[in-house]
Protein backbone atom coordinates (compact mmCIF):
# COMPACT_ATOMS: atom_id res chain seq x y z
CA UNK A 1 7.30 23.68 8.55
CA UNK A 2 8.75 20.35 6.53
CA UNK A 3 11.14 18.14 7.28
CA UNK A 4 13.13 16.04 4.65
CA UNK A 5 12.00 12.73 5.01
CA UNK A 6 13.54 9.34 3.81
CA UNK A 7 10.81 7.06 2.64
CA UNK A 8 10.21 3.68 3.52
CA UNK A 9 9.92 0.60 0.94
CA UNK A 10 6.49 -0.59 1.43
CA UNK A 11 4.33 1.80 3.79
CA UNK A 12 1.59 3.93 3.12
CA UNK A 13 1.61 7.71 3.01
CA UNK A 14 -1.03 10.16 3.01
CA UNK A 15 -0.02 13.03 0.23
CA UNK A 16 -0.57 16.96 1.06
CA UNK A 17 -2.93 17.49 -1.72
CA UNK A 18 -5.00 14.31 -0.82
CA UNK A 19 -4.86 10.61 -1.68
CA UNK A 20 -2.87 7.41 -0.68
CA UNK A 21 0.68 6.33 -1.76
CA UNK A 22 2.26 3.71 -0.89
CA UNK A 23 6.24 3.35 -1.27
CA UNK A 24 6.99 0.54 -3.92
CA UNK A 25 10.95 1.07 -3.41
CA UNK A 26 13.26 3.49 -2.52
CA UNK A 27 16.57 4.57 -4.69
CA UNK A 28 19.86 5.91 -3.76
CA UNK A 29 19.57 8.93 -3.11
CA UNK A 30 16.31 9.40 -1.12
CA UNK A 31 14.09 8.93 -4.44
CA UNK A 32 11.03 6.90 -4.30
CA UNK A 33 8.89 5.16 -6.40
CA UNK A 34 5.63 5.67 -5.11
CA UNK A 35 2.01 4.60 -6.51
CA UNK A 36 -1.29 5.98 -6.08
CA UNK A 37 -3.60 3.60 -4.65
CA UNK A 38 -6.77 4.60 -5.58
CA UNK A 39 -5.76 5.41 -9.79
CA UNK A 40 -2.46 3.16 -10.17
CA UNK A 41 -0.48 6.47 -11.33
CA UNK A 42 3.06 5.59 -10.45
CA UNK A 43 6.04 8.29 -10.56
CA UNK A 44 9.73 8.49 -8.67
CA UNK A 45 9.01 11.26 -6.00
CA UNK A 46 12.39 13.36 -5.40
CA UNK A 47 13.22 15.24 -2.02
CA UNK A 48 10.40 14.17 -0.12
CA UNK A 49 9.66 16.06 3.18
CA UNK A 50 6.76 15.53 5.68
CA UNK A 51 4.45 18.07 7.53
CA UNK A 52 4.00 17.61 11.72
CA UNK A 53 0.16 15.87 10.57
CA UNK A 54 2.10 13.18 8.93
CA UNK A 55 1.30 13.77 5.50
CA UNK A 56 4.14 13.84 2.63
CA UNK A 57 4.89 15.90 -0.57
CA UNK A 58 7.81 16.09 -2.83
CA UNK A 59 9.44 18.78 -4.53
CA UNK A 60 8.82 17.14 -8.60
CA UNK A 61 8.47 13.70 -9.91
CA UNK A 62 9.67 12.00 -12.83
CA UNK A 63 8.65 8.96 -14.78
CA UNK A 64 4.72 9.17 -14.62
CA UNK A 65 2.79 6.45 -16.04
CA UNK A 66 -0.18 4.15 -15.29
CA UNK A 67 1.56 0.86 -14.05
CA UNK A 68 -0.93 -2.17 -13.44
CA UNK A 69 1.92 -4.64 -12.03
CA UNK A 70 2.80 -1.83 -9.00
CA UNK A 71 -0.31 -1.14 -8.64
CA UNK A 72 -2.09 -4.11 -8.18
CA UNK A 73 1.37 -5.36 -6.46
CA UNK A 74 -0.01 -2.09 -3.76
CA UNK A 75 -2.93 -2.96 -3.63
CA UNK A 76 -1.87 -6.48 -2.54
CA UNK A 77 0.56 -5.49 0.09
CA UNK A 78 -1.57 -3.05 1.61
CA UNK A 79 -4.11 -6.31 2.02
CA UNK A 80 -1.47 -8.50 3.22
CA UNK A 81 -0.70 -5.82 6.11
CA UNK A 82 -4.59 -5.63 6.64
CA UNK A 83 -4.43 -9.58 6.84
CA UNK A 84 -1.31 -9.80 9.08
CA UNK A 85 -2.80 -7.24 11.69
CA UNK A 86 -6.20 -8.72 11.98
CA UNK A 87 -4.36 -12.26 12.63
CA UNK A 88 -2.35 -11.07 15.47
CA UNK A 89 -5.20 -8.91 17.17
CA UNK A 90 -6.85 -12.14 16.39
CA UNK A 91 -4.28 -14.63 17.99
CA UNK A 92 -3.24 -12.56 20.56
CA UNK A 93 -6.69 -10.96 22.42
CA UNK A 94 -7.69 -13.46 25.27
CA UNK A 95 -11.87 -11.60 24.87
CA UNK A 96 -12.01 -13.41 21.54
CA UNK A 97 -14.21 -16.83 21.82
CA UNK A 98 -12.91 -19.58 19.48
CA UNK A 99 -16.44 -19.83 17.49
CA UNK A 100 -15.18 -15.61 16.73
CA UNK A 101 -11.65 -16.20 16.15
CA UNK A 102 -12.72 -19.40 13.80
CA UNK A 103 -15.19 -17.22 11.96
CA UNK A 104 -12.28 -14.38 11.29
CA UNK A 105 -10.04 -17.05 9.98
CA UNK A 106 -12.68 -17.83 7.89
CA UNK A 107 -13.03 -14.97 6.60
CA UNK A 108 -9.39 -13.92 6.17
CA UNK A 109 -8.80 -17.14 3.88
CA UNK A 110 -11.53 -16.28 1.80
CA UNK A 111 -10.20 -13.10 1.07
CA UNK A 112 -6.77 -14.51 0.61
CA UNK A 113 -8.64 -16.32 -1.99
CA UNK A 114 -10.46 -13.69 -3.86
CA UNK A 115 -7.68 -11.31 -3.65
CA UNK A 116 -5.52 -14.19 -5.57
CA UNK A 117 -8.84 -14.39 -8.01
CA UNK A 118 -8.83 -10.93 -8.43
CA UNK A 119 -4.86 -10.28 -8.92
CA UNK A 120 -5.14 -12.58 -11.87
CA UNK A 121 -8.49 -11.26 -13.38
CA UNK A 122 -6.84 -8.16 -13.71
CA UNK A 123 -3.68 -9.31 -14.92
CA UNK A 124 -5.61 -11.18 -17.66
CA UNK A 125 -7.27 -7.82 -18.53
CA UNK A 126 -4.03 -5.85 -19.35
CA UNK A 127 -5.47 -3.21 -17.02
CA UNK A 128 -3.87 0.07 -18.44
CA UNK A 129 0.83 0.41 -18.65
């Protein structure tokens, strides 16, 4: 059994058939634009609906295409939440020793940086519209 669902503008959700999409925006209606993470396919999903496990499908989509901007704009939120979460637990968990919680700030700036790196190798590239 499905229920209709109403997206949400920048969360991740698992698809039926397999694979990651995460919710770029959402349009009147209920529509969504939604992009695969792993390929960068990006399409506006129409009456979405969501099994009890959680995972999504929709009934067609329009507007298919390869987009490298949403994609790699995905691919940066979904690191940014990854970032965010890791900061709190950090901040927040009295068990962590201060040599630790340096050493995760450490490493959470350096991916800040190489994400930033990467973001613009890419866009350099073209990448595939």
């Amino acid at each position: 059994m499905t229920t209709p669902i109403t997206l949400e503008a920048h969360k991740n959700y698992s698809g039926k058939s397999g694979g990651t999409f995460r919710c770029m925006s959402v349009n009147r209606g209920g529509s969504a634009v939604m992009c695969n993470i792993e390929s960068g396919w990006t399409f506006t999903a129409h009456n979405p609906v969501q099994y009890p496990s959680g995972a999504i499908e929709w009934s067609h989509s329009t507007g298919g295409r390869f987009d490298t901007n949403l994609h790699l704009q995905a691919q940066i939120e979904m690191l940014d939440d990854l970032h965010n979460i890791i900061m709190i637990a950090a901040a927040e968990c009295p068990c962590i020793p201060d040599a630790t919680r340096n050493l995760i700030n450490d490493l959470l700036e350096k991916l800040h940086s190489d994400r930033w790196a990467k973001m613009w190798e890419r866009a350099a590239e073209g990448g595939r519209q």
